[in-house]
Protein backbone atom coordinates (compact mmCIF):
# COMPACT_ATOMS: atom_id res chain seq x y z
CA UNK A 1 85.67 113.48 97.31
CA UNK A 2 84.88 117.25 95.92
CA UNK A 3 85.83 118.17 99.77
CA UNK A 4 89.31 116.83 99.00
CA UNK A 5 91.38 120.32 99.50
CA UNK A 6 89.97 121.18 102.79
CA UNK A 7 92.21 119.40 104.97
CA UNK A 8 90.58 120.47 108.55
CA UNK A 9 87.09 119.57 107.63
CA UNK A 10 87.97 116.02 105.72
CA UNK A 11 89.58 114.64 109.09
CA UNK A 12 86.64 113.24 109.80
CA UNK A 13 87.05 110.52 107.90
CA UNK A 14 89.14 108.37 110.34
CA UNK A 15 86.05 107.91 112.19
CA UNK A 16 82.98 108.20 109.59
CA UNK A 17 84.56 107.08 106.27
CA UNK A 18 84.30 108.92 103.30
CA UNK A 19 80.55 108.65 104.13
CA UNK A 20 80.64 111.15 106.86
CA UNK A 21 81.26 113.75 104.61
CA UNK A 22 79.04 112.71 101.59
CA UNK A 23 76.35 113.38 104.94
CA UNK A 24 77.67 116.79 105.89
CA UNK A 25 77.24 117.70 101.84
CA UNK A 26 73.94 116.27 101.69
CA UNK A 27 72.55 118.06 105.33
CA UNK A 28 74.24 121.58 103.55
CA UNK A 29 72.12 120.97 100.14
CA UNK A 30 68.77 120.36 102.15
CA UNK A 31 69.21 123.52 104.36
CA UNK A 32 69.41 125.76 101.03
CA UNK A 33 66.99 123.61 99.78
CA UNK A 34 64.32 125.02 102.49
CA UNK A 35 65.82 128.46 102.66
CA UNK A 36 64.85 128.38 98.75
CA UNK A 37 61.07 126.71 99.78
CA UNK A 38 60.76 129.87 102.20
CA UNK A 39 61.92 132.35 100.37
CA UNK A 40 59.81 131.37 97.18
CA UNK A 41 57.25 130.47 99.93
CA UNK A 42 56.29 127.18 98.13
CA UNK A 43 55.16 124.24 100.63
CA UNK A 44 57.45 120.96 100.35
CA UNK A 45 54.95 117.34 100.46
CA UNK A 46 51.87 119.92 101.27
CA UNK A 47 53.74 121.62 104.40
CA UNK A 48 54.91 125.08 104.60
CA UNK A 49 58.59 125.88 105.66
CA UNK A 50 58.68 128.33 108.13
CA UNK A 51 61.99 130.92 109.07
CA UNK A 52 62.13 128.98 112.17
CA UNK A 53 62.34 125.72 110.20
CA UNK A 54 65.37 126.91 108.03
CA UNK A 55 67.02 128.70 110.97
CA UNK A 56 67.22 125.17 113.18
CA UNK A 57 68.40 123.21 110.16
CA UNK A 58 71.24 126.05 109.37
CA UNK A 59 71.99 125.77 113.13
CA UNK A 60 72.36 122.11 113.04
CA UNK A 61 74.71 122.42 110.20
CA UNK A 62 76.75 125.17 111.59
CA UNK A 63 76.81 122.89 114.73
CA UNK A 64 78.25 120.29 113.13
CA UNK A 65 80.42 121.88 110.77
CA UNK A 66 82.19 123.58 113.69
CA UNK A 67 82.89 120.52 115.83
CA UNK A 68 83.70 118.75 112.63
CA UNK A 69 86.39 121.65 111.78
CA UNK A 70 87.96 121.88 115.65
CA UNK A 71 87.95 118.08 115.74
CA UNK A 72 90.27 118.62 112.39
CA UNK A 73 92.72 120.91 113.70
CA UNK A 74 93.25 118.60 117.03
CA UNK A 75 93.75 115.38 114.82
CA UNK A 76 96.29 117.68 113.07
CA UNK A 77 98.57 118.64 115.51
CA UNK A 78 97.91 114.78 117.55
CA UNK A 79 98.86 112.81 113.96
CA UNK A 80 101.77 115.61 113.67
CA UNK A 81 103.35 114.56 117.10
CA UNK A 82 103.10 110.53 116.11
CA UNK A 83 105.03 111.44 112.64
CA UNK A 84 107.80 113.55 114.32
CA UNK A 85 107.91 110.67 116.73
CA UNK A 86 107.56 107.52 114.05
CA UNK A 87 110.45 105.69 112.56
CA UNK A 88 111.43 106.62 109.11
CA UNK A 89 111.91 105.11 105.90
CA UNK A 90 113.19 106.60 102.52
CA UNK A 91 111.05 105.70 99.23
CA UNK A 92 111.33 106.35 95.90
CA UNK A 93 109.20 106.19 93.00
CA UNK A 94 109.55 105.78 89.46
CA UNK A 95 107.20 107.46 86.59
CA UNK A 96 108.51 105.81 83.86
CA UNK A 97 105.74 107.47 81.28
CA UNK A 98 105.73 104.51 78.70
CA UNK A 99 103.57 104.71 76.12
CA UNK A 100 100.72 102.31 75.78
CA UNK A 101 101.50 101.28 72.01
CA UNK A 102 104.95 100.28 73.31
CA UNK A 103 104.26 98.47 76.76
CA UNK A 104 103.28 95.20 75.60
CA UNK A 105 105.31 95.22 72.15
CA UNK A 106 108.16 92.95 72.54
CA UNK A 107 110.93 94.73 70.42
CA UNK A 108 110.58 97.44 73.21
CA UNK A 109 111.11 95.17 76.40
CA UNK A 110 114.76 95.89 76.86
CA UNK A 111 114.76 99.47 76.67
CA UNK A 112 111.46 99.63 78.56
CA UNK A 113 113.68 97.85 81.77
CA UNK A 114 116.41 99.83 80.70
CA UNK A 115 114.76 102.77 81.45
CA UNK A 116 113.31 101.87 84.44
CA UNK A 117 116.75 101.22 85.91
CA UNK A 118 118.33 104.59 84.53
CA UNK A 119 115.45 106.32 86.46
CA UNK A 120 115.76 104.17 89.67
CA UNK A 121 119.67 104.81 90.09
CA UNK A 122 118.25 108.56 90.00
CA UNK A 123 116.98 107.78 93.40
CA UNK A 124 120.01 108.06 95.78
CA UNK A 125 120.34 106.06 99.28
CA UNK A 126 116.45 105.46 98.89
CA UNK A 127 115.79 102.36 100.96
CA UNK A 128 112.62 101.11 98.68
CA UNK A 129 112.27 102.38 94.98
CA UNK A 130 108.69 101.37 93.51
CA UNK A 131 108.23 100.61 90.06
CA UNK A 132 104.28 101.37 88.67
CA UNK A 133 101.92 98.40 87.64
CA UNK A 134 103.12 96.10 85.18
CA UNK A 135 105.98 97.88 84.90
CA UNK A 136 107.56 95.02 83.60
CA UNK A 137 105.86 93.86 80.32
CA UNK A 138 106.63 90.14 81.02
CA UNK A 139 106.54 87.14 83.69
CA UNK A 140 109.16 88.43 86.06
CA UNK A 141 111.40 85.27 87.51
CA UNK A 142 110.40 83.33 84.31
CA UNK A 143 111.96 84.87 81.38
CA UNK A 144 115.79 84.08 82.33
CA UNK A 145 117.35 87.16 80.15
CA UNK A 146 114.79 89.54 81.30
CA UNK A 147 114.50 88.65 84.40
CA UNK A 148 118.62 88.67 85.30
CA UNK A 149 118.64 92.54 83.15
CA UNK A 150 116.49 93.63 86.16
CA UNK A 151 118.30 92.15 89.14
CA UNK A 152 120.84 93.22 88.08
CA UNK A 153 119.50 96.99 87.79
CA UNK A 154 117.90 95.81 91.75
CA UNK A 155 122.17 95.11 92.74
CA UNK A 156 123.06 98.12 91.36
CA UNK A 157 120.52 100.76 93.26
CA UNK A 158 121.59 98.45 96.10
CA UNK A 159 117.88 98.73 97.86
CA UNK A 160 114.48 96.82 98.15
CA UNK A 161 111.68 97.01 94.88
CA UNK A 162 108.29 97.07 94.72
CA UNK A 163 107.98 95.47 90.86
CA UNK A 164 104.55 95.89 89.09
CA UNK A 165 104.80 92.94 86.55
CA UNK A 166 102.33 89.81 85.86
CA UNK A 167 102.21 86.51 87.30
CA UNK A 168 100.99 83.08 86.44
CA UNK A 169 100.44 79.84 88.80
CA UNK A 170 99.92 76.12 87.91
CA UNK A 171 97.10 74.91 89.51
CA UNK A 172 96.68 71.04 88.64
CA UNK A 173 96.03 71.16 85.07
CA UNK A 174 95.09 74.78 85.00
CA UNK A 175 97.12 77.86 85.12
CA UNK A 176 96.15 81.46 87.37
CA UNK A 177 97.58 84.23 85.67
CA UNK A 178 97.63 87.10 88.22
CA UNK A 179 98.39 91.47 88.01
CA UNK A 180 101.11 91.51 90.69
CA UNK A 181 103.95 93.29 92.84
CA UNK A 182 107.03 91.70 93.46
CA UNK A 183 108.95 92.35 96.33
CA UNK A 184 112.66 91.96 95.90
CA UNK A 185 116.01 92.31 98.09
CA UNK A 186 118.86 94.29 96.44
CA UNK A 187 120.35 90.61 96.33
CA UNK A 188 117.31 89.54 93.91
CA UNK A 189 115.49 87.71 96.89
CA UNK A 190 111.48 87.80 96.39
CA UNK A 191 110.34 88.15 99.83
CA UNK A 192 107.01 88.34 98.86
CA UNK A 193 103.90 88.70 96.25
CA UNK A 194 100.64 90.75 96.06
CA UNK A 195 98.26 89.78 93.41
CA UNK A 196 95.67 92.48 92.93
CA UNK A 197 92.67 91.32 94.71
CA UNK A 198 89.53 93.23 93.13
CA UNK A 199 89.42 93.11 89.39
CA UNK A 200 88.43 95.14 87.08
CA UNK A 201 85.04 93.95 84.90
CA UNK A 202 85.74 93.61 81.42
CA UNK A 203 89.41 95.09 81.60
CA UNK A 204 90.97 91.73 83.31
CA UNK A 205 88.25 88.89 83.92
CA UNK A 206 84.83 88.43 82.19
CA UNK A 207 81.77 88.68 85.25
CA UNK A 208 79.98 85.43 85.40
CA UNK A 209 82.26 83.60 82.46
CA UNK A 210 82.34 80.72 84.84
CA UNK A 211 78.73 80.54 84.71
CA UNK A 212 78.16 81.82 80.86
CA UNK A 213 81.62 79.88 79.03
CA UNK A 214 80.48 81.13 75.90
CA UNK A 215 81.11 85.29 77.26
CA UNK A 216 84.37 84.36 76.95
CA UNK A 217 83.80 84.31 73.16
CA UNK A 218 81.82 87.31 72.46
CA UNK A 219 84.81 89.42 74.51
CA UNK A 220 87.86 87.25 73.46
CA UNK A 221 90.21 90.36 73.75
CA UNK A 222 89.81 90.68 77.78
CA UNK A 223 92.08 89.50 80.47
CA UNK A 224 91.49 86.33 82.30
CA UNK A 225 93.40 87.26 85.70
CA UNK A 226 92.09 85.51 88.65
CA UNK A 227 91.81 87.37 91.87
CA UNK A 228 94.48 87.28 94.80
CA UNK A 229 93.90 87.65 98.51
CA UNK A 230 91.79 90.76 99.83
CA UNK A 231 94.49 92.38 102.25
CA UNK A 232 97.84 90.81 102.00
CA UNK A 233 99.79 92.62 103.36
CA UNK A 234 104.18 92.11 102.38
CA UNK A 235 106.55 91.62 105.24
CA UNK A 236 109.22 94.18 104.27
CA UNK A 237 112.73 93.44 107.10
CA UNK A 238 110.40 94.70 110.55
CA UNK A 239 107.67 96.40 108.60
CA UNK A 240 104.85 95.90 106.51
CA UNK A 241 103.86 96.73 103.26
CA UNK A 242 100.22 97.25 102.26
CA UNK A 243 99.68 97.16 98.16
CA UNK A 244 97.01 98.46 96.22
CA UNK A 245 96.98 98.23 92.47
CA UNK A 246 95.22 100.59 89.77
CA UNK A 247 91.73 101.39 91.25
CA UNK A 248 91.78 99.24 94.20
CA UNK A 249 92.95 102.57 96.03
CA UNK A 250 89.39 103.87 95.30
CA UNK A 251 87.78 101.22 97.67
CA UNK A 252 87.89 102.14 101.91
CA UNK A 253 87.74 98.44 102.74
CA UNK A 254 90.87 97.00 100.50
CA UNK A 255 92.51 99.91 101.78
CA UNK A 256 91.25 98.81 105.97
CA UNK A 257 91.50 95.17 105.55
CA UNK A 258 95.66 95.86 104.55
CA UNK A 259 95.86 98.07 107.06
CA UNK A 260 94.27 95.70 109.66
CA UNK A 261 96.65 93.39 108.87
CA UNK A 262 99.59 95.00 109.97
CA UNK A 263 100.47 97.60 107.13
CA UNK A 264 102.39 100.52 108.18
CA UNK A 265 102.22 102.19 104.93
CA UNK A 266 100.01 101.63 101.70
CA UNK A 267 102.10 101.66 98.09
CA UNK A 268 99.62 101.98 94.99
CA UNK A 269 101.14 101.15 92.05
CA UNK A 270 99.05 102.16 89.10
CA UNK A 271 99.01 102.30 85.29
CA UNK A 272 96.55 105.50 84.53
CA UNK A 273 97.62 106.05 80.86
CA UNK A 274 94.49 104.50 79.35
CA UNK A 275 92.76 108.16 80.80
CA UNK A 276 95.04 110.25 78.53
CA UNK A 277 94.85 114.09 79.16
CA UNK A 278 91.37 113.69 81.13
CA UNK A 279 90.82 114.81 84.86
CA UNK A 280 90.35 110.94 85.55
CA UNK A 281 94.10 110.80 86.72
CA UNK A 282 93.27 113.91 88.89
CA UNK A 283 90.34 112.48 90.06
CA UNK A 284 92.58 108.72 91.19
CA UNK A 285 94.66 110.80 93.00
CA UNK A 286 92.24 112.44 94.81
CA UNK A 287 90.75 109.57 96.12
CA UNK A 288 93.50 107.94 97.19
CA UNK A 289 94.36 111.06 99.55
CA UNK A 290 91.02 110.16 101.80
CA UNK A 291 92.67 106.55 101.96
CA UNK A 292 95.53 107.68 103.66
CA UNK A 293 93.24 109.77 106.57
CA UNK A 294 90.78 107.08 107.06
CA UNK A 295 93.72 104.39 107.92
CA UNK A 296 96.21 107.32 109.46
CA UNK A 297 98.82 105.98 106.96
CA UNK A 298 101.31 107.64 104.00
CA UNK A 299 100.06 107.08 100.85
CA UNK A 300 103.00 106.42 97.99
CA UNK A 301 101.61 106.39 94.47
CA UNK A 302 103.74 105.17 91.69
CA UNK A 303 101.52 105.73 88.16
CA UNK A 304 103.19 104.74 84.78
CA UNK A 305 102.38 108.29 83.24
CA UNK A 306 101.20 109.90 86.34
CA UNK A 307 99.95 110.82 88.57
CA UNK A 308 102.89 109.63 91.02
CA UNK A 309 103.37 111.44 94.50
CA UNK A 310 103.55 110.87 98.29
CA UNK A 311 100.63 112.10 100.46
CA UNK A 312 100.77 112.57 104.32
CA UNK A 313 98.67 110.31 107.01
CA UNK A 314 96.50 113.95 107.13
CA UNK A 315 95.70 113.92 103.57
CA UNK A 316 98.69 116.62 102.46
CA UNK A 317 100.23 116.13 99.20
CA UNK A 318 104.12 116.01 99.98
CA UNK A 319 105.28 115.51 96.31
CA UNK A 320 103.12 115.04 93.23
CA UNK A 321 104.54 114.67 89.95
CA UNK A 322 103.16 116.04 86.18
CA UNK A 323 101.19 113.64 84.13
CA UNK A 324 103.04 111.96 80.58
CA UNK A 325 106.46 113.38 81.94
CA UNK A 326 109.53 111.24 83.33
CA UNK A 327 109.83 111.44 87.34
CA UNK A 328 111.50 110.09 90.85
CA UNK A 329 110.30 111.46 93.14
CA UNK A 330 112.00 110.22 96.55
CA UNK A 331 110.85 111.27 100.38
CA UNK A 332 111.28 109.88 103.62
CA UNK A 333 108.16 109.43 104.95
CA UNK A 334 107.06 108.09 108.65
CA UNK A 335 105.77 104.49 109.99
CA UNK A 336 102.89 104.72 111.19
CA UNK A 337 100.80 101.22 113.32
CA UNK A 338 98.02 102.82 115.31
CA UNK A 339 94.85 101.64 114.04
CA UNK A 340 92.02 104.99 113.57
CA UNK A 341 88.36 104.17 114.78
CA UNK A 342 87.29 103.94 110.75
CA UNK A 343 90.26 101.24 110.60
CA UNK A 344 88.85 99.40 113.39
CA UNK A 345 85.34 99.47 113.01
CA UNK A 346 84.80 100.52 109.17
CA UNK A 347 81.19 102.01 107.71
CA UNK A 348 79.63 101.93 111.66
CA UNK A 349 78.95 104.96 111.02
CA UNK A 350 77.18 104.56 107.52
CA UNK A 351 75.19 101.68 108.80
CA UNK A 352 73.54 103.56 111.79
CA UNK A 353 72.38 106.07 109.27
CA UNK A 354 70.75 103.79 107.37
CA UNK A 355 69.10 101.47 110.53
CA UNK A 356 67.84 105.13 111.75
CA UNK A 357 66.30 106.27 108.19
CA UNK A 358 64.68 103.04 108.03
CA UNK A 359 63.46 103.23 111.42
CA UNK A 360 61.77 106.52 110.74
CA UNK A 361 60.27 105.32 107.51
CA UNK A 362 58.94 102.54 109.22
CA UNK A 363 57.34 104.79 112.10
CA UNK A 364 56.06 106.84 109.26
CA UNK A 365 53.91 104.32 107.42
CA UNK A 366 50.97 102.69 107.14
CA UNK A 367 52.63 99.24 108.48
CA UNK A 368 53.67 100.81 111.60
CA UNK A 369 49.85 101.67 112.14
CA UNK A 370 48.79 98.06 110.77
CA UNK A 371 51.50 96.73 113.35
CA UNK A 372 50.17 98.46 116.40
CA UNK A 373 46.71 97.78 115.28
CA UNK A 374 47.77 94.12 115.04
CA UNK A 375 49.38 93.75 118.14
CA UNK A 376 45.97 95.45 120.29
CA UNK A 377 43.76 92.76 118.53
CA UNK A 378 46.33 89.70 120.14
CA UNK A 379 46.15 91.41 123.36
C-alpha cells in the first residue's frame, strides 16, 4: 500500500493482488540487504556475498521492475480505450461531516436528514446520489415520520439513493439487527439491501459470544449486528451495484466476490470520524484505490467526515474531498463488466509463492534427506 502513488508500477495488481507488490518490496529490501553484507564484507548464515551475488539479485530486480513498469503503461492506455468506450453513469456523493456526539442523539435526527437532503439537491441531474454509512441515525422504513422526511428529500432530487442506515429482521422469536445500504427509487421503491458482511470485532459483534454468553456482559456497550451475505451485489435498472461498508474496502476478496457477481462498480460507504485528524482516513483511502485496479472497476467513496472521492478503474483519484468539511462531489464515471485475471482467479499468485518456499525448505532439510534415505531402504 506505501506504493500507492505510482500508478505504472501498481498495475500489477489485476493479476498478483496487492501481494505482488508486497513481493517486489520485499525482493528490493534483500538486494540492499546483500549489497550492505558485501560492502561491510560480513558473511550472511556463514556464507560470504560476493559482487557477483549482489549484481544477479539487482539484475533480477531491475528485470522485473521493468516488465512490471511496461506491463503498467499498456494496461493504461488498454483500460483507457474500455472507459472511453463504456456506458456512463452520473454519481454523486454526500459528506455530510456530522459530528459523532450528535449522530445517534435523537433531538438531532431531523436536522441531521435535513441536511443530508440540502446537500443532495446540491447534486444536479446526478442519476445516483450516495449517502455515507448510517447516515441515517434510525431504522429506515420503520420510523413512519422519519422515514416519509427522507422520501420525500429522494422525490425531490428526483434520482436513485444509496442510504447508509441500520436494519433489523425478525427471525422466529429472535431479531437480526444489521449495518446496511438501502437502495431506493426517486419514487421511494427499495429495490434492494446490503447488510455489511464482515464485522468489525468488538465495534459491532462480540467474537465467540455465542460460545462464551457471559462476553456479552463484560463488553455490554458493543454492537450485536449479525453478518449479511459476502458479495451481494444490488440490481440497480440494467446494472449492478457492488457495496462495501467502513473497512470492508480494505479486504481483496469482499471486494472480488462483488465483483464476481456481476458488479459494474463498487460504492463504499463509510463512517471514518472515529479516526479524527489521524492519517488513518488517508490511509482507508489509500487502500481502497488498489481495490479498484485489482477488479478494473471505479471506486465511489462516500465517508461521513471524509475522506469521500471517486477513483478511476487505474487507481487515479478523480475527485477527493477534505476531511471534517461539508462536500458533493458528483462525476460521471464509466461501467465497467470485464472480469481482470486477479478477479477471476484471486491470490494464485500468492499461493504459488508460498507452495514454492515450502518446497525449497523442504529440499533444504534434514526430512528431505530422512525421506530419500527412507525410500532406498523400501527399495
Amino acid at each position: 500500500y506505501s506504493q500507492v502513488k505510482l500508478t505504472t508500477l501498481i498495475q500489477i495488481a489485476d493479476i498478483t493482488g496487492i501481494y505482488g507488490l508486497s513481493f517486489i518490496v520485499i525482493l528490493a529490501n534483500i538486494v540492499v540487504f546483500t549489497i550492505i553484507l558485501w560492502l561491510t564484507n560480513k558473511q550472511w548464515q556463514g556464507k560470504n556475498i560476493s559482487k557477483k551475488d549482489c549484481m544477479i539479485f539487482l539484475l533480477i530486480l531491475l528485470l522485473i521492475i521493468t516488465g512490471v513498469y511496461f506491463y503498467g503503461k499498456q494496461r493504461i492506455q488498454s483500460i483507457d480505450k474500455q472507459i472511453n468506450n463504456a456506458v456512463k453513469t452520473k454519481i454523486a456523493v454526500i459528506q455530510g461531516n456530522i459530528d459523532q456526539t450528535h449522530k445517534w442523539d435523537t433531538s438531532f435526527q431531523v436536522s441531521l436528514i435535513e441536511k443530508y437532503i440540502r446537500l443532495s439537491q446540491e447534486a444536479k441531474n446526478a442519476d445516483l446520489i450516495v449517502w455515507p454509512e448510517t447516515a441515517i441515525p434510525f431504522y429506515y422504513s420503520h420510523d413512519e415520520a422519519l422515514t416519509k422526511l427522507v422520501n420525500d428529500g429522494i422525490k425531490k432530487c428526483n434520482a436513485w439513493f444509496i442510504l447508509g442506515s441500520p436494519s433489523f429482521k425478525r427471525d422466529k422469536e429472535n431479531i437480526k439487527y444489521f449495518n446496511s445500504a438501502f437502495l431506493v427509487d426517486p419514487n421511494e421503491n427499495v429495490h434492494g439491501r446490503y447488510d455489511k458482511y464482515h464485522l468489525v470485532p468488538f465495534g459491532e459483534y462480540v467474537p465467540f459470544r455465542k460460545y462464551f454468553p457471559f462476553l456479552g456482559k463484560i463488553v455490554a456497550q458493543v454492537g450485536d449486528f449479525s453478518s449479511g451475505l459476502e458479495g451481494h451485489a444490488l440490481k440497480w435498472e440494467n446494472n449492478k451495484l457492488g457495496i462495501q461498508t467502513c473497512f470492508e474496502i480494505i479486504f481483496p476478496n469482499l471486494s472480488r466476490a462483488i465483483v464476481k457477481n456481476g458488479a459494474g462498480i463498487i460504492i463504499n460507504i463509510t463512517n471514518d470520524a472515529w479516526f479524527g485528524y489521524s492519517s488513518a482516513p488517508y490511509q482507508h483511502f489509500s487502500m481502497a484505490v488498489f481495490r479498484a485496479i485489482e477488479n478494473r472497476r471505479v471506486l465511489v467513496r462516500a465517508a461521513n467526515t471524509g475522506i469521500s472521492g471517486f477513483i478511476d478503474p487505474v487507481g487515479r483519484v478523480i475527485s477527493i474531498t477534505k476531511l471534517f468539511k461539508e462536500a458533493v462531489v458528483t462525476n460521471t464515471v464509466p461501467m465497467l463488466y470485464k472480469l481482470s485475471l486477479y478477479t477471476r482467479f484471486g491470490d494464485f499468485f500468492t499461493i504459488a509463492c508460498i507452495i514454492i518456499t515450502l518446497t525449497v525448505i523442504l529440499f533444504n532439510s534434514d526430512l528431505w534427506d530422512k525421506l530419500k534415505v527412507h525410500l532406498k531402504t523400501k527399495k
